[in-house]
PDB file of N, CA and C in Angstrom:
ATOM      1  N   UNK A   1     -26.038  13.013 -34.039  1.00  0.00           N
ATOM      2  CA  UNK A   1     -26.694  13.937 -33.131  1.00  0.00           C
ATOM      3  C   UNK A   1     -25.624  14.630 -32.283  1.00  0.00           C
ATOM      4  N   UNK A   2     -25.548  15.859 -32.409  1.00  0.00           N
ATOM      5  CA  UNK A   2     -24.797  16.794 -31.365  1.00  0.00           C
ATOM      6  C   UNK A   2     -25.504  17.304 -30.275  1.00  0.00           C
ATOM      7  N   UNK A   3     -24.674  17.267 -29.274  1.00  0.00           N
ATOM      8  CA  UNK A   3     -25.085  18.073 -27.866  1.00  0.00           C
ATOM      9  C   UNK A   3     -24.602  19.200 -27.312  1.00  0.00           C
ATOM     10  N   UNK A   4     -25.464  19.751 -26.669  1.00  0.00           N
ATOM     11  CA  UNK A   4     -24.728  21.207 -26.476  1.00  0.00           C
ATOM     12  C   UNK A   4     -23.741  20.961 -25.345  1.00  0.00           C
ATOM     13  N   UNK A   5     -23.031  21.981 -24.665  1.00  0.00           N
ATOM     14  CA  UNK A   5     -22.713  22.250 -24.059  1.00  0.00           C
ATOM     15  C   UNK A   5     -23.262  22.013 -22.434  1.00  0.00           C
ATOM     16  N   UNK A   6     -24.653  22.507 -22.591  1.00  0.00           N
ATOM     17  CA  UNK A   6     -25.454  22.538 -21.095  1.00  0.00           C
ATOM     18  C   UNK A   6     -25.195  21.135 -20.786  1.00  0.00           C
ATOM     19  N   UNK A   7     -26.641  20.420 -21.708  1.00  0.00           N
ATOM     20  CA  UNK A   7     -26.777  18.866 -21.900  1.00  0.00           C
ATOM     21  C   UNK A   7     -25.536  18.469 -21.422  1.00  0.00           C
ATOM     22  N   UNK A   8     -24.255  18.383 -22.148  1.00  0.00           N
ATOM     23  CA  UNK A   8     -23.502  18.015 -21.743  1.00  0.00           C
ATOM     24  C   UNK A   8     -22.704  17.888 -20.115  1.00  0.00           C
ATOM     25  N   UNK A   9     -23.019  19.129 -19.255  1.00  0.00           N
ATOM     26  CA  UNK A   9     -22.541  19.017 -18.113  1.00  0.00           C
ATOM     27  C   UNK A   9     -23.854  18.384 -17.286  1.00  0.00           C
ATOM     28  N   UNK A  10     -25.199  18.601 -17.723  1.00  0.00           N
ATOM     29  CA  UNK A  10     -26.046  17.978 -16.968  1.00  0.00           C
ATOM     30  C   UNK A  10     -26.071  16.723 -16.820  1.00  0.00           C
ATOM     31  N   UNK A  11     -25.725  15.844 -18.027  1.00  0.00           N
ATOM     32  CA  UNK A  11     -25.667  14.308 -18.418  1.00  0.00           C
ATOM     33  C   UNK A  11     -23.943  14.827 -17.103  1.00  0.00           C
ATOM     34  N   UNK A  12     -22.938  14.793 -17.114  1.00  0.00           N
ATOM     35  CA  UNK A  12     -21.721  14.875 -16.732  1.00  0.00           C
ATOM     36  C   UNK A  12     -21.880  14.703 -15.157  1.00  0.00           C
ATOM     37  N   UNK A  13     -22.756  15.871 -15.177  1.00  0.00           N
ATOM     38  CA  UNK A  13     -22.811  16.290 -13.570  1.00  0.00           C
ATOM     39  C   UNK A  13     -21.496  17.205 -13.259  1.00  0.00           C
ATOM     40  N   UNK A  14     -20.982  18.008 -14.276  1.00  0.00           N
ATOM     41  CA  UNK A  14     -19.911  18.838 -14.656  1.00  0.00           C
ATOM     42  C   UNK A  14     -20.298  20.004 -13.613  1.00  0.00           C
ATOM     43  N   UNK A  15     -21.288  20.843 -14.020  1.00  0.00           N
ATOM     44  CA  UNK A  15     -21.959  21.942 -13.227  1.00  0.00           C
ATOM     45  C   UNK A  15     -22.038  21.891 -11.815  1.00  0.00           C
ATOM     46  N   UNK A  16     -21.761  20.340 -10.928  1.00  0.00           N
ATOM     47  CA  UNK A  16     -22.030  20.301  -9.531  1.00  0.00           C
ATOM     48  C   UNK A  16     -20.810  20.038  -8.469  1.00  0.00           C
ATOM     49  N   UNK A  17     -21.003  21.095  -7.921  1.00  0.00           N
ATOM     50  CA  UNK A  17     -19.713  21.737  -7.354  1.00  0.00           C
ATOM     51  C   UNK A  17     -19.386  20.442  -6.246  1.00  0.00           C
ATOM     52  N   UNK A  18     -20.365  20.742  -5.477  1.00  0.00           N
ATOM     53  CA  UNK A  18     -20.425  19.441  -4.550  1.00  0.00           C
ATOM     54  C   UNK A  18     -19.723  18.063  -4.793  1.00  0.00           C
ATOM     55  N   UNK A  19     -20.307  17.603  -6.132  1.00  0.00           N
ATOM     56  CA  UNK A  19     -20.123  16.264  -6.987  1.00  0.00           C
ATOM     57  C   UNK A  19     -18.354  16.181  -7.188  1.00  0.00           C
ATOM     58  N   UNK A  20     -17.915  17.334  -7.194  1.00  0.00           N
ATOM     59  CA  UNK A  20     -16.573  17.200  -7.949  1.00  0.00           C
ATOM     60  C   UNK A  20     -15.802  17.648  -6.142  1.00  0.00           C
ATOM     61  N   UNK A  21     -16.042  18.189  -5.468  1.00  0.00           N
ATOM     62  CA  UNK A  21     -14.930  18.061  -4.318  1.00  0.00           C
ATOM     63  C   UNK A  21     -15.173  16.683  -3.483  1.00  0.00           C
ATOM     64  N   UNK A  22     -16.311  15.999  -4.124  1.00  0.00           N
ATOM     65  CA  UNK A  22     -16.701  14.621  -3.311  1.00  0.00           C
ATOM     66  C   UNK A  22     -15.420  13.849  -4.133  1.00  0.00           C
ATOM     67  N   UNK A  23     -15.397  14.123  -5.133  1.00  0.00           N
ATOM     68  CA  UNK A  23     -14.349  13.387  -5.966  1.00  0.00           C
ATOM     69  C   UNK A  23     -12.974  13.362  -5.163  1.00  0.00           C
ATOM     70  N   UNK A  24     -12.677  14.268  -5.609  1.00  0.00           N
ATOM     71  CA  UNK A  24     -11.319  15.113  -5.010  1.00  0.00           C
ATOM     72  C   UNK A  24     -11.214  14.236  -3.629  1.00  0.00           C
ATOM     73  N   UNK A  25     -11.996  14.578  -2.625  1.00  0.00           N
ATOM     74  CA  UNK A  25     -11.542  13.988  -1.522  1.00  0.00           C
ATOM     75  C   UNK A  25     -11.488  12.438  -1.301  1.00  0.00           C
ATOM     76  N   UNK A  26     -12.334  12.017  -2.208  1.00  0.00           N
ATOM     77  CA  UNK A  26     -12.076  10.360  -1.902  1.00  0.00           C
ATOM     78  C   UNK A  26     -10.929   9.642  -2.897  1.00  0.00           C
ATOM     79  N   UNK A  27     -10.394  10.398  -3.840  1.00  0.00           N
ATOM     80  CA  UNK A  27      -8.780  10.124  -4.133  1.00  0.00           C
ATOM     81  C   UNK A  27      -7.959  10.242  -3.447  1.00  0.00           C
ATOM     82  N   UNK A  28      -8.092  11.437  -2.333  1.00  0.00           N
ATOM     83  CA  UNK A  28      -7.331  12.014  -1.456  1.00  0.00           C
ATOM     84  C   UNK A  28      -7.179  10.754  -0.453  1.00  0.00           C
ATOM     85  N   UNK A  29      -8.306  10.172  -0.241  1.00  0.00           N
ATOM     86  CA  UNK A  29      -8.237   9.421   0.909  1.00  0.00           C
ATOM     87  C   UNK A  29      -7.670   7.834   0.610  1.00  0.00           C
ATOM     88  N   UNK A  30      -7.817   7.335  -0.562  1.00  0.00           N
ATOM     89  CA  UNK A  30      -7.884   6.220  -1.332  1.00  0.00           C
ATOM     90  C   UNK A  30      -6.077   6.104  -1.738  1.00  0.00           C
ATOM     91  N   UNK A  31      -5.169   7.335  -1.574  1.00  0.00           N
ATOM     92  CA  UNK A  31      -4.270   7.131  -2.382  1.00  0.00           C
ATOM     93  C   UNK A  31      -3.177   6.570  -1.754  1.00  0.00           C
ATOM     94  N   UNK A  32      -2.977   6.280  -0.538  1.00  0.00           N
ATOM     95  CA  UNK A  32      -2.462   5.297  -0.098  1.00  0.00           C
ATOM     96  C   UNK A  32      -2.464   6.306   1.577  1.00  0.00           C
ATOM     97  N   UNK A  33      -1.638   5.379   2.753  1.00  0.00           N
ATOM     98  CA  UNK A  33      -1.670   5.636   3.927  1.00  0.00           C
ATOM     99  C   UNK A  33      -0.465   5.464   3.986  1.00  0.00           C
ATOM    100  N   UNK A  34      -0.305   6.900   5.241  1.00  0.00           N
ATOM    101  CA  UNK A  34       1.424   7.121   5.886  1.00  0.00           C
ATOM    102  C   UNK A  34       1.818   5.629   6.972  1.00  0.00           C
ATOM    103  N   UNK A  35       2.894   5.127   7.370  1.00  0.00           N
ATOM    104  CA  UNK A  35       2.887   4.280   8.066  1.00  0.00           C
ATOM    105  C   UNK A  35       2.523   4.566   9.545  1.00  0.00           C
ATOM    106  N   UNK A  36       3.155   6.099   9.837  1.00  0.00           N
ATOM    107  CA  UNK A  36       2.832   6.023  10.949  1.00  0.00           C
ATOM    108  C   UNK A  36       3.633   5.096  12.341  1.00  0.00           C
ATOM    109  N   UNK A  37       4.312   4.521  12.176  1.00  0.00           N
ATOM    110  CA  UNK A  37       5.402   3.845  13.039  1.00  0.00           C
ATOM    111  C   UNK A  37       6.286   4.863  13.599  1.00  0.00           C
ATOM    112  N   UNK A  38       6.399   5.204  15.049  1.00  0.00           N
ATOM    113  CA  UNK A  38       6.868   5.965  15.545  1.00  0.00           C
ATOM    114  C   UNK A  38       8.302   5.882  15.318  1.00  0.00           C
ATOM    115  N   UNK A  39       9.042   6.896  15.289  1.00  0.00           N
ATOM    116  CA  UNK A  39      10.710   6.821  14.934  1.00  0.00           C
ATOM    117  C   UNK A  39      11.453   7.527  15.892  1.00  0.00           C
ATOM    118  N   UNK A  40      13.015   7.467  16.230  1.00  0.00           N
ATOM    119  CA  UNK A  40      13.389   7.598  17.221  1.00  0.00           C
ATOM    120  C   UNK A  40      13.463   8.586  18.008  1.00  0.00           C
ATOM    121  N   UNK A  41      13.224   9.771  17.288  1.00  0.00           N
ATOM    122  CA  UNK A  41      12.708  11.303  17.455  1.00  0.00           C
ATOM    123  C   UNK A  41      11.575  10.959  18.350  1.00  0.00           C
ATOM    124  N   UNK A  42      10.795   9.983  18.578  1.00  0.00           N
ATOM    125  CA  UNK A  42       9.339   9.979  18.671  1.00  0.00           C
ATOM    126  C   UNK A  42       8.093  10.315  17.836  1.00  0.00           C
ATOM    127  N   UNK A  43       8.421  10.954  17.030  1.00  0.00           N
ATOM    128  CA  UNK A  43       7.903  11.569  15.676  1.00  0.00           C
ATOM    129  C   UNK A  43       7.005  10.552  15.035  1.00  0.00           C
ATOM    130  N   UNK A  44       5.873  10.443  14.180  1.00  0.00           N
ATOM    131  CA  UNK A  44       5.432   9.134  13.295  1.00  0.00           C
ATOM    132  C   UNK A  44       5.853   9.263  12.168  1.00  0.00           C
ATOM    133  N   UNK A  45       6.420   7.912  11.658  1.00  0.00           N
ATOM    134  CA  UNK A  45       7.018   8.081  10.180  1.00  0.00           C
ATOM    135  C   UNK A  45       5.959   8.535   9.200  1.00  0.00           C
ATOM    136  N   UNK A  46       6.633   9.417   8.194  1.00  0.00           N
ATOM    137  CA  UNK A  46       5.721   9.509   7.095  1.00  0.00           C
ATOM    138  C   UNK A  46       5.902   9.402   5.583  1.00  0.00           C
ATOM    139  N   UNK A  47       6.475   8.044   5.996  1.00  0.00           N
ATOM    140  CA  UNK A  47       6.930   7.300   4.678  1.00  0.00           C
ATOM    141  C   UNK A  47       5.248   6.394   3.975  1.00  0.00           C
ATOM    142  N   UNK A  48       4.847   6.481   2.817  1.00  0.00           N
ATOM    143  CA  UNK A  48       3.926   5.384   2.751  1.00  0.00           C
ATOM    144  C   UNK A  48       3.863   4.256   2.417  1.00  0.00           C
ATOM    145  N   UNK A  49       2.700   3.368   3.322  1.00  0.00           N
ATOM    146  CA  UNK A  49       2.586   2.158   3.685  1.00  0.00           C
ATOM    147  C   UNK A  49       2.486   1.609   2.275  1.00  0.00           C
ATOM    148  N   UNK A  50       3.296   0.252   1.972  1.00  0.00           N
ATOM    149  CA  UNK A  50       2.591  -0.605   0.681  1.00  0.00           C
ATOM    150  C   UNK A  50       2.576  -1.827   0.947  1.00  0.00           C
ATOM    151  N   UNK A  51       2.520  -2.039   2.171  1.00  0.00           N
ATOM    152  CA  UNK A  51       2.165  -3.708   2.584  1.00  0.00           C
ATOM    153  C   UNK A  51       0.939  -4.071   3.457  1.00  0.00           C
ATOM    154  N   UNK A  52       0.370  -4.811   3.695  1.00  0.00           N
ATOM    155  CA  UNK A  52      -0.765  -4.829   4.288  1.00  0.00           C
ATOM    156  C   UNK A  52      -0.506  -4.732   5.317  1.00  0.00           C
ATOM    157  N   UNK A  53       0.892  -4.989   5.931  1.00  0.00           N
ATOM    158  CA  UNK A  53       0.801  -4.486   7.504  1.00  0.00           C
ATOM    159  C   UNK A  53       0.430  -2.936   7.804  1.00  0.00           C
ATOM    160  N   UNK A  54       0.285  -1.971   6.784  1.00  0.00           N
ATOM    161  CA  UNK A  54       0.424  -0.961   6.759  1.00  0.00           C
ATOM    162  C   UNK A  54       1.624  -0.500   7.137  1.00  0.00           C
ATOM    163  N   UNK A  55       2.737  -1.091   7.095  1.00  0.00           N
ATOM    164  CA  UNK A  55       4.057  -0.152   7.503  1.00  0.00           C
ATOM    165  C   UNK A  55       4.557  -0.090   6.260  1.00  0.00           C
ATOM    166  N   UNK A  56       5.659   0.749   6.414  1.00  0.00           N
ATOM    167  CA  UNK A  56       7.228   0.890   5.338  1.00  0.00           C
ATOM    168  C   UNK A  56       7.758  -0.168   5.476  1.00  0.00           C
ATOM    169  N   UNK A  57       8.643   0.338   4.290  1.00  0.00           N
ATOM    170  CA  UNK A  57      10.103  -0.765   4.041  1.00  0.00           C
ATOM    171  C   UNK A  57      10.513  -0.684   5.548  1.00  0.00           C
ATOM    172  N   UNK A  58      10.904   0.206   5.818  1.00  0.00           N
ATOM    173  CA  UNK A  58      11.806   0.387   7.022  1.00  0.00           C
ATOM    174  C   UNK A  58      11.480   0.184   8.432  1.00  0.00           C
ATOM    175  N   UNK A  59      10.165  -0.194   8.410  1.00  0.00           N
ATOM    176  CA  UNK A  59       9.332  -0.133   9.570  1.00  0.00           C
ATOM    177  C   UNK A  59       8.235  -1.640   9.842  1.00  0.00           C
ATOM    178  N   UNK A  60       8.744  -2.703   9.046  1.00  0.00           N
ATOM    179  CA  UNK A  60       8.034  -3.448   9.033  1.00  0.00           C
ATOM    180  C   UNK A  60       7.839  -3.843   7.479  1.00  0.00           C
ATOM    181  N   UNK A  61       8.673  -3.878   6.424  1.00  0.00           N
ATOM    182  CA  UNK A  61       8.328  -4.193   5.059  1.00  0.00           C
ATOM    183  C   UNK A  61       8.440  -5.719   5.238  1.00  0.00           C
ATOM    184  N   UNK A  62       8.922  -6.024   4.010  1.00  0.00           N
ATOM    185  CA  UNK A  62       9.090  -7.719   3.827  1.00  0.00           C
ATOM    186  C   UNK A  62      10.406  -7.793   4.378  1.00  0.00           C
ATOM    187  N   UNK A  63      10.203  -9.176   4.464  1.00  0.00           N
ATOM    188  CA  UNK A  63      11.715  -9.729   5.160  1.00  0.00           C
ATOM    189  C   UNK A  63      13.012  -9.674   4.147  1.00  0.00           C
ATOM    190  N   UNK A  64      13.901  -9.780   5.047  1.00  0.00           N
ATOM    191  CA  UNK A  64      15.366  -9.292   4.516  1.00  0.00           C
ATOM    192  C   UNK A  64      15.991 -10.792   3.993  1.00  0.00           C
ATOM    193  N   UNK A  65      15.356 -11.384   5.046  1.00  0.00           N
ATOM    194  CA  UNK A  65      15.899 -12.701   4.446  1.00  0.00           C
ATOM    195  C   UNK A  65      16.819 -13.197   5.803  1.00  0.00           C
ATOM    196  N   UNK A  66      17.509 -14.636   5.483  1.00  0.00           N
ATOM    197  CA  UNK A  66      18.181 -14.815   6.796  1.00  0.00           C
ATOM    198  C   UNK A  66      19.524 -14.424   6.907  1.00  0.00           C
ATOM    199  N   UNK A  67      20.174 -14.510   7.789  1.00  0.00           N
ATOM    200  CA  UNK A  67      21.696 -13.500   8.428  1.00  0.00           C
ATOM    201  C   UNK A  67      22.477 -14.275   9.110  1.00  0.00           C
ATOM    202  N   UNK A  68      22.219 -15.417   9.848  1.00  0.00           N
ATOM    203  CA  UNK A  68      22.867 -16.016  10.253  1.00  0.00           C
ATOM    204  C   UNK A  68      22.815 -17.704   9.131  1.00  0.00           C
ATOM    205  N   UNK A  69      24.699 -17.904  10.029  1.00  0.00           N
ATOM    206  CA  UNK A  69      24.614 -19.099   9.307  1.00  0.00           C
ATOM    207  C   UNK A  69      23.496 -19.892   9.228  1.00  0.00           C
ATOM    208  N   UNK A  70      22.849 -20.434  10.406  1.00  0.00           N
ATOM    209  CA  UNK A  70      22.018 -21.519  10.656  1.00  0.00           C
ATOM    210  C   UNK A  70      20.796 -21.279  10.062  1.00  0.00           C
ATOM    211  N   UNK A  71      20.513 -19.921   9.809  1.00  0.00           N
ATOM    212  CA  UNK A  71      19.213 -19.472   9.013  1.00  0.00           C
ATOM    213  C   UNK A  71      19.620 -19.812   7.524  1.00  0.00           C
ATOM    214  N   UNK A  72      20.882 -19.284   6.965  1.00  0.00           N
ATOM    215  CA  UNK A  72      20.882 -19.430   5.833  1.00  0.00           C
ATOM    216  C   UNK A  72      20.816 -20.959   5.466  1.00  0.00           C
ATOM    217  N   UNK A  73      21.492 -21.548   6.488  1.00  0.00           N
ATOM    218  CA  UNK A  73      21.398 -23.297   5.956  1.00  0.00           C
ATOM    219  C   UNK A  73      19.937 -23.971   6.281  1.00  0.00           C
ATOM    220  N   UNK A  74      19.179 -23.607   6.814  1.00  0.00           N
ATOM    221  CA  UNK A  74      17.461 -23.607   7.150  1.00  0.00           C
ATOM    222  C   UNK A  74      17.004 -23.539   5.723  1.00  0.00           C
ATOM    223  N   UNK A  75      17.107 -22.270   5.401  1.00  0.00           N
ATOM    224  CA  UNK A  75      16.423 -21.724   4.619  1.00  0.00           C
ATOM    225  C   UNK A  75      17.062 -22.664   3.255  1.00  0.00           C
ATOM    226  N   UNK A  76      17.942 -22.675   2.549  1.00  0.00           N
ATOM    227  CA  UNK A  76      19.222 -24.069   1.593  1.00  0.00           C
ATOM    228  C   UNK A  76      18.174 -25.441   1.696  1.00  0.00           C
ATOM    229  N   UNK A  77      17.502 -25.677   3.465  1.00  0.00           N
ATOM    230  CA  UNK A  77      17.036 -26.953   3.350  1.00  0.00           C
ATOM    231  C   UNK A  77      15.616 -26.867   2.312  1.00  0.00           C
ATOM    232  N   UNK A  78      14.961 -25.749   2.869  1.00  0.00           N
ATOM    233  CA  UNK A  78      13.409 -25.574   2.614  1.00  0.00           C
ATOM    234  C   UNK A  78      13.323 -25.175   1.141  1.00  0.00           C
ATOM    235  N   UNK A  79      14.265 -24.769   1.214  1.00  0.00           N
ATOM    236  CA  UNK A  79      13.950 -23.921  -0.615  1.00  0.00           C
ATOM    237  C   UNK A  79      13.632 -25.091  -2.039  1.00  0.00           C
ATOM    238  N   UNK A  80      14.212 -26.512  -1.827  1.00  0.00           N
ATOM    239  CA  UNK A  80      14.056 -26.837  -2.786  1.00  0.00           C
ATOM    240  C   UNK A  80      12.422 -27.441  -2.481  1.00  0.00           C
ATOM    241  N   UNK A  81      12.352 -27.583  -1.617  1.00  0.00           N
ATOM    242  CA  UNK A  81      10.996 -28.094  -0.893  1.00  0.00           C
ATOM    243  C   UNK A  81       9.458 -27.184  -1.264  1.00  0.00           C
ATOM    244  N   UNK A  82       9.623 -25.920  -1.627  1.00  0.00           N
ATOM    245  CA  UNK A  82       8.702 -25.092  -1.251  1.00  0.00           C
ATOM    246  C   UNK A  82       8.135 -24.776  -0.421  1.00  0.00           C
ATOM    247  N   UNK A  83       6.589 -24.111  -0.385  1.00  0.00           N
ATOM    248  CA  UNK A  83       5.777 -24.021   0.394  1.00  0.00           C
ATOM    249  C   UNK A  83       4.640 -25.208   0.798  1.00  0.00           C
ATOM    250  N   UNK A  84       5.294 -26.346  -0.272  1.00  0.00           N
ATOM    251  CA  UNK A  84       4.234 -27.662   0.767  1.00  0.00           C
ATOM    252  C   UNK A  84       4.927 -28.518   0.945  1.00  0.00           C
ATOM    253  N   UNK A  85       6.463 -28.540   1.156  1.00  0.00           N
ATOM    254  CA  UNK A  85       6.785 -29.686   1.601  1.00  0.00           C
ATOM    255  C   UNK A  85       7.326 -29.361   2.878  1.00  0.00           C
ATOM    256  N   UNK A  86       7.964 -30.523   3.274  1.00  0.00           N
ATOM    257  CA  UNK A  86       8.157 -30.251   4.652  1.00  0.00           C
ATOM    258  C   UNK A  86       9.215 -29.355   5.205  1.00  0.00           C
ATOM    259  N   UNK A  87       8.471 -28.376   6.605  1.00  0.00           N
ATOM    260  CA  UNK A  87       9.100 -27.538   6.898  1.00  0.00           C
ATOM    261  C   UNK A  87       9.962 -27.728   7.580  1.00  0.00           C
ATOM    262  N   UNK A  88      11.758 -27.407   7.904  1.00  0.00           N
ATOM    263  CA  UNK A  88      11.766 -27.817   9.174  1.00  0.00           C
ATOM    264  C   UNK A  88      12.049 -26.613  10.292  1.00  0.00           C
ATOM    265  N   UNK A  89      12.188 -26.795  11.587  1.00  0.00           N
ATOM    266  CA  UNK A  89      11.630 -25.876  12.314  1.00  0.00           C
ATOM    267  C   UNK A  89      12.629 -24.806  12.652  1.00  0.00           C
TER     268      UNK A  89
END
């Protein structure tokens, strides 16, 4: 069975103008968020967010990790330990 053309946008909802900028805008809105973290300009960054804090790398991403000696030897203790053994502080 073939369909025409019409059929086709009516089944689609092709023909409805409305239907298709409703589209458009909720990709628009869905496609991710600026961070927004003010920068030294005062300005808001407008790098986008991919962490749930909603910030940037640069503005709040994941951690860098530790920097000092005593962190790095912290961190040497915990690592073979994981996340359920014991922490120390």
């Amino acid at each position: 069975m073939t369909m025409t053309l019409e059929e086709w946008r009516r089944i689609m909802g092709a023909g409805n103008v409305d239907q298709g900028n409703a589209r458009r805008s909720s990709k628009k809105k869905n496609s991710g968020h600026t961070c927004m973290a003010r920068t030294r300009s005062g300005t808001p960054c407008k790098r986008m967010s991919r962490y749930t804090s909603g910030r940037c790398a640069l503005h709040g991403g994941l951690s860098t990790g530790p920097k000092t000696p005593q962190g790095k030897e912290r961190s040497s203790r915990n690592g073979p330990n994981g996340r359920r053994g014991n922490q120390t502080p």
